[in-house]
N, C-alpha and C. Protein backbone atom coordinates (compact mmCIF):
# COMPACT_ATOMS: atom_id res chain seq x y z
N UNK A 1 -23.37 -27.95 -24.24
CA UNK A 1 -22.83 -27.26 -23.10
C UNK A 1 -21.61 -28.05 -22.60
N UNK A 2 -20.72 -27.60 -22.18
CA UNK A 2 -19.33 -28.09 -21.73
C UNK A 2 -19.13 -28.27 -20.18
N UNK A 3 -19.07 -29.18 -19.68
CA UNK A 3 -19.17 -29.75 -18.48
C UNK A 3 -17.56 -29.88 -17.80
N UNK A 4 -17.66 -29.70 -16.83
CA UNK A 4 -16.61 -29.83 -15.68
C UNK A 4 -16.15 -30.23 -14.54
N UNK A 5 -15.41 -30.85 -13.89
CA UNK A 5 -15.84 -31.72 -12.81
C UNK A 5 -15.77 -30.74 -11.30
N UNK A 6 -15.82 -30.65 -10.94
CA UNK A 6 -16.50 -30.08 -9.82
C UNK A 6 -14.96 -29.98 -8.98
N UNK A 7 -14.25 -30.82 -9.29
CA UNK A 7 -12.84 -31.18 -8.31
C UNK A 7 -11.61 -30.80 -9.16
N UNK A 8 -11.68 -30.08 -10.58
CA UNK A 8 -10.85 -29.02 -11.09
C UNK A 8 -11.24 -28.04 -11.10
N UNK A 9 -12.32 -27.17 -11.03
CA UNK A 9 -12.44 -26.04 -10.37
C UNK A 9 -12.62 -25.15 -9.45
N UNK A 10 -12.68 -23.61 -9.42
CA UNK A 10 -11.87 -23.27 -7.75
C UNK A 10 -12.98 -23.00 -7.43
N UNK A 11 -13.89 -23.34 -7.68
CA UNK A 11 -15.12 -22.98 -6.85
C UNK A 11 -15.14 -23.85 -5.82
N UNK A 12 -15.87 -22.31 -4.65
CA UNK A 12 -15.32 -23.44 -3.03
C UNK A 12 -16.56 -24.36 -2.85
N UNK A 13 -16.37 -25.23 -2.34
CA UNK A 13 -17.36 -26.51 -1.47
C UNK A 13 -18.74 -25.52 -1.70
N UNK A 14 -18.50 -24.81 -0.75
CA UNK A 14 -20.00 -24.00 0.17
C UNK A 14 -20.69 -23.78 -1.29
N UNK A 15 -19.97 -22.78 -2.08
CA UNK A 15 -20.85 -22.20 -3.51
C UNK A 15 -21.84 -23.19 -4.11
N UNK A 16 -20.70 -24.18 -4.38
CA UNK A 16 -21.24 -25.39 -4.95
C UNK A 16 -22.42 -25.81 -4.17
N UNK A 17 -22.05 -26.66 -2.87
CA UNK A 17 -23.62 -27.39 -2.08
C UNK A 17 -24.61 -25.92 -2.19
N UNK A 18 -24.45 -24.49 -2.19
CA UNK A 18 -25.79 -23.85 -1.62
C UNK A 18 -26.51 -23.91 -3.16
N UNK A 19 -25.73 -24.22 -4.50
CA UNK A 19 -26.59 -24.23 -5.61
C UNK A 19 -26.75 -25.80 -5.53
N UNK A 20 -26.38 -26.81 -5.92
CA UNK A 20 -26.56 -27.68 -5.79
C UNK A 20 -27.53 -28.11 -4.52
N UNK A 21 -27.24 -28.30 -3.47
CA UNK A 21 -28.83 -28.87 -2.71
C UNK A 21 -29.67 -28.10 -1.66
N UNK A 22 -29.38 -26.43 -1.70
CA UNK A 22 -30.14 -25.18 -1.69
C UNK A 22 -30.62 -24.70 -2.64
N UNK A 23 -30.41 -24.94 -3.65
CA UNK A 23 -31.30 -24.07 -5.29
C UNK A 23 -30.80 -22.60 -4.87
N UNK A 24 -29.67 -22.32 -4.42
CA UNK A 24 -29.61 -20.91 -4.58
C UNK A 24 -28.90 -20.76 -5.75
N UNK A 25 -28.58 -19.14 -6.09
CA UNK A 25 -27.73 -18.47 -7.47
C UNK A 25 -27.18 -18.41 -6.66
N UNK A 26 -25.89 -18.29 -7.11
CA UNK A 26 -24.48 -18.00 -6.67
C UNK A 26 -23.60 -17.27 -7.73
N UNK A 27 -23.46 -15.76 -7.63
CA UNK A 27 -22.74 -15.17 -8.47
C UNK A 27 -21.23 -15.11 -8.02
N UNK A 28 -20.46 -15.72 -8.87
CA UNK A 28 -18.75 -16.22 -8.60
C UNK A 28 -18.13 -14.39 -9.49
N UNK A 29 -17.59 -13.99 -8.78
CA UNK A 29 -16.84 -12.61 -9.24
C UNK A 29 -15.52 -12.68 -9.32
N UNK A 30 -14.58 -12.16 -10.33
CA UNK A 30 -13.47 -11.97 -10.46
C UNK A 30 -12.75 -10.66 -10.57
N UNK A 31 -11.39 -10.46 -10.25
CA UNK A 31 -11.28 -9.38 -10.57
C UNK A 31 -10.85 -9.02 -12.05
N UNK A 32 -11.33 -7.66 -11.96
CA UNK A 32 -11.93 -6.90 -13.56
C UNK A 32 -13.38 -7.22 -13.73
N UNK A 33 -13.99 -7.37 -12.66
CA UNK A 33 -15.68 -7.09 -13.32
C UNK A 33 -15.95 -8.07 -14.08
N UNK A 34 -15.62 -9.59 -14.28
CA UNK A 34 -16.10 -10.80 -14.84
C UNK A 34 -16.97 -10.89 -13.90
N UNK A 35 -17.97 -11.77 -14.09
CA UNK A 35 -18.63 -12.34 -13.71
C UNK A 35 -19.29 -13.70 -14.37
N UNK A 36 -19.30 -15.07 -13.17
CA UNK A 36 -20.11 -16.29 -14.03
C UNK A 36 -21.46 -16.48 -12.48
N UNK A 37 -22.35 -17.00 -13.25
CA UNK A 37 -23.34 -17.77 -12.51
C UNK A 37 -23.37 -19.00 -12.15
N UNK A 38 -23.92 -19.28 -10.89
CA UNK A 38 -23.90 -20.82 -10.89
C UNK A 38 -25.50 -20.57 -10.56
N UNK A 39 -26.05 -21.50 -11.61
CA UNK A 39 -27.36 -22.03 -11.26
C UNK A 39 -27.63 -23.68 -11.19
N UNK A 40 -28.58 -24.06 -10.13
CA UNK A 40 -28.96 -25.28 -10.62
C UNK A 40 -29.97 -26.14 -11.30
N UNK A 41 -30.16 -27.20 -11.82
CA UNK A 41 -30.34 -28.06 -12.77
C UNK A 41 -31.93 -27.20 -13.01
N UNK A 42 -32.46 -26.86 -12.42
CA UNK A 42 -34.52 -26.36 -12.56
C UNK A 42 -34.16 -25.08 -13.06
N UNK A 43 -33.31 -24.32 -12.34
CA UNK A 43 -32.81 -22.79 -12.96
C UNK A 43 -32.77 -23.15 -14.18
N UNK A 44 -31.23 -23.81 -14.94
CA UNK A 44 -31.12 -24.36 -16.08
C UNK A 44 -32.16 -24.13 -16.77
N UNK A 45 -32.81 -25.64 -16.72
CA UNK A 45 -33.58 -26.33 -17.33
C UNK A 45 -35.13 -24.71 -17.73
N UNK A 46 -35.11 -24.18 -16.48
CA UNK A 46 -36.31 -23.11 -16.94
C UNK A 46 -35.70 -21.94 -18.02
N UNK A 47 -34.41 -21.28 -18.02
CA UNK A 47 -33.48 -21.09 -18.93
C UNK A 47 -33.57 -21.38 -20.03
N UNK A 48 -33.46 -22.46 -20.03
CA UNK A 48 -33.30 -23.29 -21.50
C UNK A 48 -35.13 -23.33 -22.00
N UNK A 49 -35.59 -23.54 -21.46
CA UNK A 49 -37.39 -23.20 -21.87
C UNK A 49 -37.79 -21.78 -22.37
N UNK A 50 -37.12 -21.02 -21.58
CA UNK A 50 -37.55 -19.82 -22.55
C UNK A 50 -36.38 -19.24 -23.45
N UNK A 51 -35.04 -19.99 -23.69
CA UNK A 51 -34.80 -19.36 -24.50
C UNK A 51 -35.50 -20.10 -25.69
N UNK A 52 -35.62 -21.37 -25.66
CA UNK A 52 -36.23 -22.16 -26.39
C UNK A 52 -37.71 -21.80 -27.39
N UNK A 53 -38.22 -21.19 -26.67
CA UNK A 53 -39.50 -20.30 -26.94
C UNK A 53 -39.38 -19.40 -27.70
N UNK A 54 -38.02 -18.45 -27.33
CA UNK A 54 -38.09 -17.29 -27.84
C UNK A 54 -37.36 -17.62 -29.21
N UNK A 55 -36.62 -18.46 -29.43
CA UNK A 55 -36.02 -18.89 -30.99
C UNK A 55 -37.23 -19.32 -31.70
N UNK A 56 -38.32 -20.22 -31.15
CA UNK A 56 -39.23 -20.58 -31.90
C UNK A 56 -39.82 -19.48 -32.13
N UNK A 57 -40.34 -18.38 -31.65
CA UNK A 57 -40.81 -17.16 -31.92
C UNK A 57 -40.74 -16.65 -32.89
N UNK A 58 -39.25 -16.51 -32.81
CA UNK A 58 -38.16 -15.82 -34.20
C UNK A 58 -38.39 -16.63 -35.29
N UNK A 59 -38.67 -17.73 -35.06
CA UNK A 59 -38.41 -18.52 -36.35
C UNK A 59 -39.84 -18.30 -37.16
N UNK A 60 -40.82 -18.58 -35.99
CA UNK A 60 -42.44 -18.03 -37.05
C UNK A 60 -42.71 -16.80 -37.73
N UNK A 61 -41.94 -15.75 -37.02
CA UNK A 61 -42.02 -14.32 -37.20
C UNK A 61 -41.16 -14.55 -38.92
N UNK A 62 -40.03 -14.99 -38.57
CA UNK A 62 -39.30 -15.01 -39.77
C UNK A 62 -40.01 -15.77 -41.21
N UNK A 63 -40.24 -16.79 -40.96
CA UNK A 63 -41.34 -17.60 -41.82
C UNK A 63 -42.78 -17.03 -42.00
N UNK A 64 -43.36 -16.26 -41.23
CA UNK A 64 -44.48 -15.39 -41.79
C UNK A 64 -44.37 -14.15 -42.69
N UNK A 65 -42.86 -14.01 -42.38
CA UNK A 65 -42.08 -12.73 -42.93
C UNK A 65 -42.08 -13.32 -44.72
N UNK A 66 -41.14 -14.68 -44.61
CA UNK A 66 -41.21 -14.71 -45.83
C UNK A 66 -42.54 -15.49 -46.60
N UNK A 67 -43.37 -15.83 -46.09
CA UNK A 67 -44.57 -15.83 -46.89
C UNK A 67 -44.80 -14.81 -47.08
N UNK A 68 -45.03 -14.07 -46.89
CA UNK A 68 -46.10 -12.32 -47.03
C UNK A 68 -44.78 -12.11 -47.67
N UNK A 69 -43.59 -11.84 -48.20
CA UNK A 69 -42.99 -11.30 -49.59
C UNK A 69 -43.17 -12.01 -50.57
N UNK A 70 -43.58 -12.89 -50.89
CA UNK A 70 -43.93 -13.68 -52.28
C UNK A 70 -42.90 -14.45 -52.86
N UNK A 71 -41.88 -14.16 -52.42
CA UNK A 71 -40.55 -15.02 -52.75
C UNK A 71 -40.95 -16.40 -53.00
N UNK A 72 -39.96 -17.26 -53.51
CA UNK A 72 -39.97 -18.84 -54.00
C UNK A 72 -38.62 -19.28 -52.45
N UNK A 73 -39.06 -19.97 -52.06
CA UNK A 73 -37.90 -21.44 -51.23
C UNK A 73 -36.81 -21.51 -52.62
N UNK A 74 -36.04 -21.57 -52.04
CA UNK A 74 -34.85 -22.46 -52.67
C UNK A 74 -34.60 -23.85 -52.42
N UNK A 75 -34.73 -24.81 -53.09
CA UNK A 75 -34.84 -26.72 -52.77
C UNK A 75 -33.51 -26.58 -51.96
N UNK A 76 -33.44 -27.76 -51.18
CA UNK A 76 -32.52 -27.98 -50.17
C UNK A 76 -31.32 -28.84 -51.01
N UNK A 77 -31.66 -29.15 -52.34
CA UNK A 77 -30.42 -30.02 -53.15
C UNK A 77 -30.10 -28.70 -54.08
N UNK A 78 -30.29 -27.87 -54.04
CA UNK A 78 -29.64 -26.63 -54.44
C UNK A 78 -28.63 -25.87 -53.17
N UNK A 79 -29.31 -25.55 -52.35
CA UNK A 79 -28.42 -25.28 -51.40
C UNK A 79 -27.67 -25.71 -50.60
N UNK A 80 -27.44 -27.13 -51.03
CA UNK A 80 -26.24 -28.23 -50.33
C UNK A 80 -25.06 -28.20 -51.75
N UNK A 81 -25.76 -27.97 -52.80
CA UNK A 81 -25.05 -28.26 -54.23
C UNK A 81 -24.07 -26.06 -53.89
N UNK A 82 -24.91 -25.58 -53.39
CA UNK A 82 -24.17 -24.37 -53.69
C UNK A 82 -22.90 -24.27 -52.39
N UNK A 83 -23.36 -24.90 -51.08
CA UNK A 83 -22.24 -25.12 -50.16
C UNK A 83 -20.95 -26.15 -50.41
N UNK A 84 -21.29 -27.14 -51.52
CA UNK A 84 -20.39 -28.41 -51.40
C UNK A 84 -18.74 -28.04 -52.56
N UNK A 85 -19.89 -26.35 -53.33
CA UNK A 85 -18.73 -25.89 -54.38
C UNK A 85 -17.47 -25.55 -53.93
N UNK A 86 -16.55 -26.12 -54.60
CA UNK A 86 -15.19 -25.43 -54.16
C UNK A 86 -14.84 -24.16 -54.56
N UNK A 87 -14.18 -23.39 -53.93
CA UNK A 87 -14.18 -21.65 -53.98
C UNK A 87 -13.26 -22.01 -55.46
């Protein structure tokens, strides 16, 4: 994630302290219908837990997927040997 200092961007004082040491959301709007969020660090952090979850999800679903077709793995010194080829 790409970090920023707080004193180059135009976000005002207030936005900042009510996420920072209110835990509120703060939706920052632009014009044309952009929109960014400001959440803080527990928001985040709970964020990042379930997306976290939900990739692991995908990943068992996917790996149960390919057991139950019968397919063979491909060794991992094959598929570093097939990326390292020059076109």
């Amino acid at each position: 994630m790409r970090s920023l200092k707080a004193s180059v961007t135009r976000i005002p004082p207030d936005a900042f302290n009510r996420v920072a040491y209110r835990q509120e959301r703060v939706r920052v709007e632009r014009r044309g219908g952009k929109s960014v969020y400001l959440v803080g660090k527990e928001d985040l952090a709970l964020l990042e837990r379930i997306e976290d979850r939900y990739w692991r999800n995908e990943g068992v679903k996917a790996l149960d997927e390919f057991r139950r077709s019968g397919r063979k793995s491909i060794p991992w010194k094959k598929i570093k040997e097939r990326l390292l080829e020059k076109p």
